[in-house]
C-alpha atoms as a PDB file:
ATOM      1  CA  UNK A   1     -16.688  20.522  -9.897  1.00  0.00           C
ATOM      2  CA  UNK A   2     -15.529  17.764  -7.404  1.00  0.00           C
ATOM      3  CA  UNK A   3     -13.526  18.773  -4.803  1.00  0.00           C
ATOM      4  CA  UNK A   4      -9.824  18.530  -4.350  1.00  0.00           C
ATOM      5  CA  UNK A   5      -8.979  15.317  -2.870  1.00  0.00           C
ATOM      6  CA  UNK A   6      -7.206  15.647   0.746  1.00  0.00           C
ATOM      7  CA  UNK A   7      -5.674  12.649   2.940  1.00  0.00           C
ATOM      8  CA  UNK A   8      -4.678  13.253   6.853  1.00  0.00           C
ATOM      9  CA  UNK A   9      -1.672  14.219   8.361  1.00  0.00           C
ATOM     10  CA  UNK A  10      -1.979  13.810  11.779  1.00  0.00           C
ATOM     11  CA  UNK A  11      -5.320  15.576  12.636  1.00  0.00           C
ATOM     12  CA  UNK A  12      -4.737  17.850   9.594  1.00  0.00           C
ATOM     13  CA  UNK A  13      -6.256  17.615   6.069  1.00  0.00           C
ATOM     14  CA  UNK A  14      -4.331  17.981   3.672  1.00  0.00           C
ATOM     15  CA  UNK A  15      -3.442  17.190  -0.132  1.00  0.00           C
ATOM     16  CA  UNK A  16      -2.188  13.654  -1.040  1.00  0.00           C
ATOM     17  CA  UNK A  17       1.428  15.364  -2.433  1.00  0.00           C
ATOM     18  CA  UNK A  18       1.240  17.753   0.657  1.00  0.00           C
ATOM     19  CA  UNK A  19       1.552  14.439   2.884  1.00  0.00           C
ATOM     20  CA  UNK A  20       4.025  13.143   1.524  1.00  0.00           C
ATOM     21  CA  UNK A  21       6.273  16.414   1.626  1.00  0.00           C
ATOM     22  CA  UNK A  22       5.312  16.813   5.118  1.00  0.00           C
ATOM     23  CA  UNK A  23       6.062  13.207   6.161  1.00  0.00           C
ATOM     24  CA  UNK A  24       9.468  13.355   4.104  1.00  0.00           C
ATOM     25  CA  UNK A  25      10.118  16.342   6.197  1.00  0.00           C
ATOM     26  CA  UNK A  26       9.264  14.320   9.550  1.00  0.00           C
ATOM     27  CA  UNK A  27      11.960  11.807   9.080  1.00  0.00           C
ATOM     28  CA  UNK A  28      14.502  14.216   7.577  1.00  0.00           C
ATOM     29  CA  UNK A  29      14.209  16.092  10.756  1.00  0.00           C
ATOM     30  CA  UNK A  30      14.295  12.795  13.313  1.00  0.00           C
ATOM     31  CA  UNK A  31      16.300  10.706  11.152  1.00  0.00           C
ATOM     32  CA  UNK A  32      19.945  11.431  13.275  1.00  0.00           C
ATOM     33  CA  UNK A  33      17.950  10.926  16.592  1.00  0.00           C
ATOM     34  CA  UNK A  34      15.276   8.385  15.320  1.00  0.00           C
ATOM     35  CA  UNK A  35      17.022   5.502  17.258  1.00  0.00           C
ATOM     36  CA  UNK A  36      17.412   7.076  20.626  1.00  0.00           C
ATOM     37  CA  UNK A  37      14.074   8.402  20.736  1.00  0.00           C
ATOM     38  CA  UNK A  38      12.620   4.764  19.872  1.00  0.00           C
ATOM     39  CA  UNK A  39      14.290   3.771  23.535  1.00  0.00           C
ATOM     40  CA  UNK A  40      13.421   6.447  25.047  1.00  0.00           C
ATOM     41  CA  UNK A  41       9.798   6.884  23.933  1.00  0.00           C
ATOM     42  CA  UNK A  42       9.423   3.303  24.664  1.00  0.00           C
ATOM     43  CA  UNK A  43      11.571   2.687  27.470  1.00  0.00           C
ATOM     44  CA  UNK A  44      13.918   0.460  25.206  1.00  0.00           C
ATOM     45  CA  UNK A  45      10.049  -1.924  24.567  1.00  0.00           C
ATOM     46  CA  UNK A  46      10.229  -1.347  20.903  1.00  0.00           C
ATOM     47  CA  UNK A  47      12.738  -3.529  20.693  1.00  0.00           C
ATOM     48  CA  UNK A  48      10.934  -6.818  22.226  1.00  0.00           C
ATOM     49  CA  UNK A  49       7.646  -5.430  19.926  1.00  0.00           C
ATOM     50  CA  UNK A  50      10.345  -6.036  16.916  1.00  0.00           C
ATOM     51  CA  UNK A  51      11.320  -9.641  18.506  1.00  0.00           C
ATOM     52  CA  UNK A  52       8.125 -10.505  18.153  1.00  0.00           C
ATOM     53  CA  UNK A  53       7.334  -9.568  14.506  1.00  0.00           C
ATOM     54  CA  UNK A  54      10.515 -10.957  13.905  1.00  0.00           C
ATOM     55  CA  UNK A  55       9.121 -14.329  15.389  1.00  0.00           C
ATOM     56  CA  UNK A  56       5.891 -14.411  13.395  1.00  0.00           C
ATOM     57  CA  UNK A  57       7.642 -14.125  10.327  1.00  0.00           C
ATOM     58  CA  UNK A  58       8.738 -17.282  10.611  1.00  0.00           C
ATOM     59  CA  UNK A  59      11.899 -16.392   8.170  1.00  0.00           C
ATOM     60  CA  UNK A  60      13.877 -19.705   7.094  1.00  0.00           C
ATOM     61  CA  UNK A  61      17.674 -19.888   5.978  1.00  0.00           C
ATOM     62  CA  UNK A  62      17.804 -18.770   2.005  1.00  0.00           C
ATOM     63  CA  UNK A  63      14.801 -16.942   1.948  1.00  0.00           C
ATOM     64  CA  UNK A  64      14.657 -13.413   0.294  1.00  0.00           C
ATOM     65  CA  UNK A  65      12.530 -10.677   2.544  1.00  0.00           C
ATOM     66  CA  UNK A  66      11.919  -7.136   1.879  1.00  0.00           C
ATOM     67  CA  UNK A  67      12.116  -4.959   4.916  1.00  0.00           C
ATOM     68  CA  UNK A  68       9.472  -1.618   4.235  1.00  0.00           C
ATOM     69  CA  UNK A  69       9.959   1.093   5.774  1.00  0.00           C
ATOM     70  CA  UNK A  70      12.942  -0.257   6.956  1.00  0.00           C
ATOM     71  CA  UNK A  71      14.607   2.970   8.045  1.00  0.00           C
ATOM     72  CA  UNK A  72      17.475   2.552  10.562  1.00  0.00           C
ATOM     73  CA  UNK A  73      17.591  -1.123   9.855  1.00  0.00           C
ATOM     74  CA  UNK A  74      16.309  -2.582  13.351  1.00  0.00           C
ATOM     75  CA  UNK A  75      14.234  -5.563  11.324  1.00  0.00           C
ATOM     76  CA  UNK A  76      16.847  -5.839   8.520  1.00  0.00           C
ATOM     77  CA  UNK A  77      19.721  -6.646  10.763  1.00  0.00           C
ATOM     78  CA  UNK A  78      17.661  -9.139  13.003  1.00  0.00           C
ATOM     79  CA  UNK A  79      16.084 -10.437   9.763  1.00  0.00           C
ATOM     80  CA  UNK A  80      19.480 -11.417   7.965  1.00  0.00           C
ATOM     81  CA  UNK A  81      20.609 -13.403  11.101  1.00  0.00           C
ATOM     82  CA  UNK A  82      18.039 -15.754  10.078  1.00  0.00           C
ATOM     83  CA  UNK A  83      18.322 -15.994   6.207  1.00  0.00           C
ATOM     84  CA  UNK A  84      21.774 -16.751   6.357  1.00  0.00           C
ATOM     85  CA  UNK A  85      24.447 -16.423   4.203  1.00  0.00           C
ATOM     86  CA  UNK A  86      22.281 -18.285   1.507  1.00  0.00           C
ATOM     87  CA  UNK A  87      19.834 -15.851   1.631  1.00  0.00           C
ATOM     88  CA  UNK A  88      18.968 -11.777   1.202  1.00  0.00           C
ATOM     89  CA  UNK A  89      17.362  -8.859   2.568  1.00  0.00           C
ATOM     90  CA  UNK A  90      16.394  -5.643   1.191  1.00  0.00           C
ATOM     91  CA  UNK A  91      16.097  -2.911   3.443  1.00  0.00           C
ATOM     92  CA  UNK A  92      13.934  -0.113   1.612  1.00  0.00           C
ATOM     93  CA  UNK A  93      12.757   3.317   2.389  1.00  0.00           C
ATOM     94  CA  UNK A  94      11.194   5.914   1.049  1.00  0.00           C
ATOM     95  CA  UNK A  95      13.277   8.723   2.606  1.00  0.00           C
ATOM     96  CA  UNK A  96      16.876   9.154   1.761  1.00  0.00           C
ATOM     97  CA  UNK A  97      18.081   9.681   4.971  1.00  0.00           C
ATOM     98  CA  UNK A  98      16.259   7.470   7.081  1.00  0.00           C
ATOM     99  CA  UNK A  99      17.636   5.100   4.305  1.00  0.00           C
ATOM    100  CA  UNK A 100      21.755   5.913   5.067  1.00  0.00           C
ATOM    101  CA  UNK A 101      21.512   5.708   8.362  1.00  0.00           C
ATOM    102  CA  UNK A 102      20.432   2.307   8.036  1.00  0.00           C
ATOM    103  CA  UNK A 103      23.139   1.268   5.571  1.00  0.00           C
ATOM    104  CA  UNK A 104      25.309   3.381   7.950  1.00  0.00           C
ATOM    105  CA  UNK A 105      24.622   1.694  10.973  1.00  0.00           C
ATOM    106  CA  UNK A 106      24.666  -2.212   9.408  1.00  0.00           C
ATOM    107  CA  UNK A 107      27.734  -1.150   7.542  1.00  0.00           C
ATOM    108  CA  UNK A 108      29.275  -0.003  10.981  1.00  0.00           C
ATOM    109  CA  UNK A 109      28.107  -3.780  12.878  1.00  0.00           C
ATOM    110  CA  UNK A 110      29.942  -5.142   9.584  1.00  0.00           C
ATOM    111  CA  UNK A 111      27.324  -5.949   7.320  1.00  0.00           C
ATOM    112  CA  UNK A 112      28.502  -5.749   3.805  1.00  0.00           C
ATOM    113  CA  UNK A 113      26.899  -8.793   2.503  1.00  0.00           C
ATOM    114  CA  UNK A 114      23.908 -10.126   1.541  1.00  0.00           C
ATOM    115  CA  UNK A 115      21.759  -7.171   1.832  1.00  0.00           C
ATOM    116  CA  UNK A 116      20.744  -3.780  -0.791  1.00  0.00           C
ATOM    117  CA  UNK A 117      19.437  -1.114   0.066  1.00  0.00           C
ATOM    118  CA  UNK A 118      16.423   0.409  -2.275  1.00  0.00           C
ATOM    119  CA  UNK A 119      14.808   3.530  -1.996  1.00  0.00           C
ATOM    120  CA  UNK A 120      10.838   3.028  -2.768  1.00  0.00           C
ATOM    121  CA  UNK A 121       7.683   4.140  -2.174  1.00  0.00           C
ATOM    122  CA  UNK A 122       5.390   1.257  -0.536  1.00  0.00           C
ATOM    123  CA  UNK A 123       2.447   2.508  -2.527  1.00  0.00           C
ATOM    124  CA  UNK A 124       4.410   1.146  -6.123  1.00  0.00           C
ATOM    125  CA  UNK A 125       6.892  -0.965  -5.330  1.00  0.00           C
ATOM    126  CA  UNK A 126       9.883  -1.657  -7.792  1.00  0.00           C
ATOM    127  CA  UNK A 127      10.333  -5.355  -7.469  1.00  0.00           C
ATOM    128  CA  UNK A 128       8.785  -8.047 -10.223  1.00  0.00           C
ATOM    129  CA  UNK A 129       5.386 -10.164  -8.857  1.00  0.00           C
ATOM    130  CA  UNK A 130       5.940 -13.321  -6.572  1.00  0.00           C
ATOM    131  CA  UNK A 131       9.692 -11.678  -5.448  1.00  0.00           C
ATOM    132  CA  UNK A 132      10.091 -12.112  -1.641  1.00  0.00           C
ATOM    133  CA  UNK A 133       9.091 -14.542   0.958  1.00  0.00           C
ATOM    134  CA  UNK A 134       8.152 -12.094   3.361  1.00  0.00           C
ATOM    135  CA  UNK A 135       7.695  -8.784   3.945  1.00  0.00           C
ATOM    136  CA  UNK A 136       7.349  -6.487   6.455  1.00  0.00           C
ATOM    137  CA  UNK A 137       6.870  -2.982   7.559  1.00  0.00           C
ATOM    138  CA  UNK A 138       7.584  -1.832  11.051  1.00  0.00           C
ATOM    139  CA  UNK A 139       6.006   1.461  12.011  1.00  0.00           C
ATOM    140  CA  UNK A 140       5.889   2.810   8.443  1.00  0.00           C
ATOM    141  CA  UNK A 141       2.211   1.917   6.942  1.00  0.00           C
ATOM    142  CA  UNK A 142       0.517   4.786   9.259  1.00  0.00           C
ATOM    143  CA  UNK A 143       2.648   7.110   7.355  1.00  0.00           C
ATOM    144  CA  UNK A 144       1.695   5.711   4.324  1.00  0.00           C
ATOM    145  CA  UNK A 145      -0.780   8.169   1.805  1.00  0.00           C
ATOM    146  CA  UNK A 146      -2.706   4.893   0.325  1.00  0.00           C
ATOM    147  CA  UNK A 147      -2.214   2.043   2.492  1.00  0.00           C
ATOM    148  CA  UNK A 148      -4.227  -0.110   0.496  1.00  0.00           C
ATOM    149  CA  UNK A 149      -2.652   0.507  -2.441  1.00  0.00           C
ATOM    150  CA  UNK A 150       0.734  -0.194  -0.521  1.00  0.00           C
ATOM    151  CA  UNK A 151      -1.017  -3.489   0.954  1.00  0.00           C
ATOM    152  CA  UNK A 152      -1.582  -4.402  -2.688  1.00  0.00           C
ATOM    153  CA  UNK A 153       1.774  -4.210  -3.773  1.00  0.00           C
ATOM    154  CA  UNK A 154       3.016  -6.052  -0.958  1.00  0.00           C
ATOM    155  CA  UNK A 155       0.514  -8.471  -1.740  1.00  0.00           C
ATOM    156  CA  UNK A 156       1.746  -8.990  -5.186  1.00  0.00           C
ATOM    157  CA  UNK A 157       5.160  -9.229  -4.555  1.00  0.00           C
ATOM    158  CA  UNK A 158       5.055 -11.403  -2.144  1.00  0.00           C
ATOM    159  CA  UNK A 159       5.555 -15.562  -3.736  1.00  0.00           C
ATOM    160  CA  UNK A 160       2.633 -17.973  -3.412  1.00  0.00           C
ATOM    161  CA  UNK A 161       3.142 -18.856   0.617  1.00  0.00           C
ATOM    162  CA  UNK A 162       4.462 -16.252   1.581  1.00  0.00           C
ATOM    163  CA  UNK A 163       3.901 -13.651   4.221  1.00  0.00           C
ATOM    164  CA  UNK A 164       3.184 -10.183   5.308  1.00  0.00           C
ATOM    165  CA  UNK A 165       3.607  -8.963   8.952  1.00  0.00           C
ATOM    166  CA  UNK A 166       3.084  -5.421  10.093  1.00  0.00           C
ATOM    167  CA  UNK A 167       4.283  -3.874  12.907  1.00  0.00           C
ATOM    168  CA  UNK A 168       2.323  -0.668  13.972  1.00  0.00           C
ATOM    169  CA  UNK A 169       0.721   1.424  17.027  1.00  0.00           C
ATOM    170  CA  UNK A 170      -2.820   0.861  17.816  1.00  0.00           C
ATOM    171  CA  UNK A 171      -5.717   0.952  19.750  1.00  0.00           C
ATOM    172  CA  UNK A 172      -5.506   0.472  23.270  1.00  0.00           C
ATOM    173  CA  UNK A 173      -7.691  -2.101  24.317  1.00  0.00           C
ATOM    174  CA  UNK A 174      -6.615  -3.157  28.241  1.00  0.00           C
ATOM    175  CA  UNK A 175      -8.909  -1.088  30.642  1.00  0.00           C
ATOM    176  CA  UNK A 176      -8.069   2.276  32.121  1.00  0.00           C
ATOM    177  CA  UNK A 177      -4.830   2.271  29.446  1.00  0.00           C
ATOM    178  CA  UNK A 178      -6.309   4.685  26.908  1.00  0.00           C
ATOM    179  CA  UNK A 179      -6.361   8.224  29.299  1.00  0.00           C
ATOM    180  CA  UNK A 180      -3.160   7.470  30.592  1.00  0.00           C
ATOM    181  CA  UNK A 181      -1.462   6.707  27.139  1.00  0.00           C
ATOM    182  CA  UNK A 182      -3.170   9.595  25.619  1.00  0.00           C
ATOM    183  CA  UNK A 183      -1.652  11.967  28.011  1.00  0.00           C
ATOM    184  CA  UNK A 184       2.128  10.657  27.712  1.00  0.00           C
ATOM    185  CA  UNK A 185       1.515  10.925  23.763  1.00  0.00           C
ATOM    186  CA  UNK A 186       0.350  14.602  23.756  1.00  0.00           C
ATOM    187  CA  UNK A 187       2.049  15.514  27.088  1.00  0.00           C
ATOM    188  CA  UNK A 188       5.276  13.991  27.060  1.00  0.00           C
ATOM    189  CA  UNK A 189       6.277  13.238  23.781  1.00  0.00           C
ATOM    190  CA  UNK A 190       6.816  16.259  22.359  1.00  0.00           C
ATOM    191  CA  UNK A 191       8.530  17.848  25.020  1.00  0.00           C
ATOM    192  CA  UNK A 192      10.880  14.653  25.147  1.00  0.00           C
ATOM    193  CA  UNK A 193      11.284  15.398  21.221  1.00  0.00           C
ATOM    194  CA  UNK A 194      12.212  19.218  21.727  1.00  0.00           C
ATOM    195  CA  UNK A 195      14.404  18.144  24.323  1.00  0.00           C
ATOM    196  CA  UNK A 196      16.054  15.238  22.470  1.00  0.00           C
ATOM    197  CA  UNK A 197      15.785  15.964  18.568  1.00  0.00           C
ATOM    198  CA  UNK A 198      15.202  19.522  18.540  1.00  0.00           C
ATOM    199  CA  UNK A 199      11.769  18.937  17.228  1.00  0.00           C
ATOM    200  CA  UNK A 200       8.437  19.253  19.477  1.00  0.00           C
ATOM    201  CA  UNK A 201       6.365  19.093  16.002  1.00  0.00           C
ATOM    202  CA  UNK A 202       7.206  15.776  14.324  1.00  0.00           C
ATOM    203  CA  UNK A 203       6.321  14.128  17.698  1.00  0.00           C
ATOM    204  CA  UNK A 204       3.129  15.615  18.061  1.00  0.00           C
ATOM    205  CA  UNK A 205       2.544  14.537  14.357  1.00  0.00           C
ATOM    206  CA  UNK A 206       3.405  10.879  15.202  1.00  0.00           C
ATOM    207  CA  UNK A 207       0.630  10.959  18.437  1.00  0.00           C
ATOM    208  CA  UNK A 208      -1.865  12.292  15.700  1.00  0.00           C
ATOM    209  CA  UNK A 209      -0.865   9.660  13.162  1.00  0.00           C
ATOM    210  CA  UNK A 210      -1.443   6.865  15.148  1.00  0.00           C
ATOM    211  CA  UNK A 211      -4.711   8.106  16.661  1.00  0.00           C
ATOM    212  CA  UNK A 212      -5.980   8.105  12.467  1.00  0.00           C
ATOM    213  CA  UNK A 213      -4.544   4.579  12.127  1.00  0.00           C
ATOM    214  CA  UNK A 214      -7.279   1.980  11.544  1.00  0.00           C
ATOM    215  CA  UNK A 215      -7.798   0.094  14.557  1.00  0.00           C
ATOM    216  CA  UNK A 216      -6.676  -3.596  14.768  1.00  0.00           C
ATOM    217  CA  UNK A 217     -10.167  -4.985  12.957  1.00  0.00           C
ATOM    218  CA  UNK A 218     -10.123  -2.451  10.552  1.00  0.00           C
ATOM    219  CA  UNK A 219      -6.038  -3.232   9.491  1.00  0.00           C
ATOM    220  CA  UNK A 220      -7.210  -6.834   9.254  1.00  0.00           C
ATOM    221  CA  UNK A 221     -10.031  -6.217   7.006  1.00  0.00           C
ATOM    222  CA  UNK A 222      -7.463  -4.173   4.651  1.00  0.00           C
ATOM    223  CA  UNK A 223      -5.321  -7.050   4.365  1.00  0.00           C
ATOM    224  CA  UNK A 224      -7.815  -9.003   3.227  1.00  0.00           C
ATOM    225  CA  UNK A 225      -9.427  -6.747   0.612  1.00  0.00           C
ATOM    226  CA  UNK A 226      -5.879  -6.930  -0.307  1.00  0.00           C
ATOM    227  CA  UNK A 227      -5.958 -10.495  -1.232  1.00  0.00           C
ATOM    228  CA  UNK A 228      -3.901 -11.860   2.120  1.00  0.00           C
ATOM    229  CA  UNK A 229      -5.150 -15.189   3.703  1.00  0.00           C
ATOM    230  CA  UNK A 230      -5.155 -16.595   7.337  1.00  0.00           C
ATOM    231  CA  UNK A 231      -4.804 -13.097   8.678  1.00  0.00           C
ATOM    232  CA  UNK A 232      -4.941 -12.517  12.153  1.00  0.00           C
ATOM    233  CA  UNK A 233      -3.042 -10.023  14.237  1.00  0.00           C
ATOM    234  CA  UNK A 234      -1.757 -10.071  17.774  1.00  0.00           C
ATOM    235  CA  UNK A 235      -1.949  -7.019  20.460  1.00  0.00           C
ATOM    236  CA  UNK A 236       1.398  -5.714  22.392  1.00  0.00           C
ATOM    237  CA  UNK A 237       1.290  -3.744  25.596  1.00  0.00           C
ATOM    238  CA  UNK A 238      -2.031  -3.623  25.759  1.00  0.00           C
ATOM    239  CA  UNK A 239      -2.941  -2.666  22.314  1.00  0.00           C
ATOM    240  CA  UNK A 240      -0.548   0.301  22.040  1.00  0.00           C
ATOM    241  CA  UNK A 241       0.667  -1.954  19.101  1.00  0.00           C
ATOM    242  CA  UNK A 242      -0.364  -4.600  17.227  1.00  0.00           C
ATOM    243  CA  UNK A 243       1.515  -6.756  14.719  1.00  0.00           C
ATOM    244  CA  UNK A 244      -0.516  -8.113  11.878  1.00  0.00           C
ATOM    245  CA  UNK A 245       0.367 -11.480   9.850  1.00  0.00           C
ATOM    246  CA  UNK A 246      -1.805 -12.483   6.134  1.00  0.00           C
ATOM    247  CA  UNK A 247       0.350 -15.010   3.805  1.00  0.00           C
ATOM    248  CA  UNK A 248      -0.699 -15.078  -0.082  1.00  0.00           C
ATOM    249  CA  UNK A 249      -2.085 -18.207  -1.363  1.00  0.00           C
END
């Protein structure tokens, strides 16, 4: 008799259903802080990491893009600036409340237009093949059971030319950056959670999860087992992320 098949959460093993309870449970915890912890975990760099992806998706007025992951709707509302009124964004998640407070806070800087909001698992997404022009997922694969399986299905619903970037922590690679990050992940961050969202535990999950995160090669390798072309990825602060770009061909 085989035996049961376990994924990781953080620096646990676990069951594949078990991960994705625990990981809903994350982000229904952190969802009404999730924001303010981004600035404050990053002093307020997340948001020129999200410039950047922004940048290398190269998003044209009318084209359709699927935001993954999308939670609070950082990407989304920086995304629809530059598809115009011609053109459409769907902001998905796979948690319910990570997904309002996005609709919640675009609503609230008076979006009510050309945007929907779809909950969805990025392991079997709901769209038709050859949907969107581009996708992307901003600090959401890592938590993702399968991510090949979810690299597949953005692969196939992606349109002939289009592209894929991720967004995700990393591997340090600038010298003499790895101690010192490792000891503001398990150090500071979840004391800064505790202090800030109530919750020492989901931050000590998210310095596990991105220590079990393929490094940068290995991502790029997925991508292209997944089918995407041209990839090539590009490190941020010193490795501590790295955004990834394949198109489909």
């Amino acid at each position: 008799m085989e035996p049961p098949e376990t994924t990781h959460f953080g620096y646990q093993k676990v069951a594949p259903d078990e991960k994705a309870r625990k990981v809903a449970g994350v982000f229904d915890s952190v969802a009404g802080k999730y924001d303010l912890m981004n600035d404050l975990m990053s002093f307020g760099v997340h948001r020129l990491w999200k410039r950047f992806a922004v940048r290398l998706c190269g998003v044209r007025a009318g084209e359709r893009v699927l935001d993954l992951a999308g939670g609070t709707g950082d990407l989304s509302g920086r995304l629809l600036s530059r598809v115009g009124p011609r053109g459409w964004v769907v902001l998905s998640d796979i948690n319910a409340n990570m997904l309002a407070e996005g609709r919640r806070r675009l609503v609230d800087e008076g979006v009510v237009g050309n945007v929907a909001y779809v909950q969805a698992d990025a392991e079997t997404l709901p769209f038709p093949a050859n949907s969107f022009d581009c996708i992307t997922i901003a600090f959401g694969l890592r938590n993702v059971t399968y991510k090949d399986r979810a690299l597949s299905a953005m692969h196939a619903a992606l349109k002939p030319g289009g592209r894929a970037v991720i967004l995700e922590f990393s591997h340090p690679v600038a010298p003499g950056l790895k101690p010192a990050y490792d000891l503001y992940s398990f150090s500071v961050l979840p004391v800064l959670g505790k202090l800030v969202a109530n919750d020492a535990a989901s931050y000590r999950y998210l310095a596990e999860s991105i220590r079990m995160h393929p490094d940068q090669q290995t991502l790029l390798g997925m991508m292209e087992a997944a089918g995407f072309e041209r990839c090539q990825y590009f490190n941020l602060s010193g490795g501590i992320v790295a955004a990834h770009r394949g198109y489909k061909f």
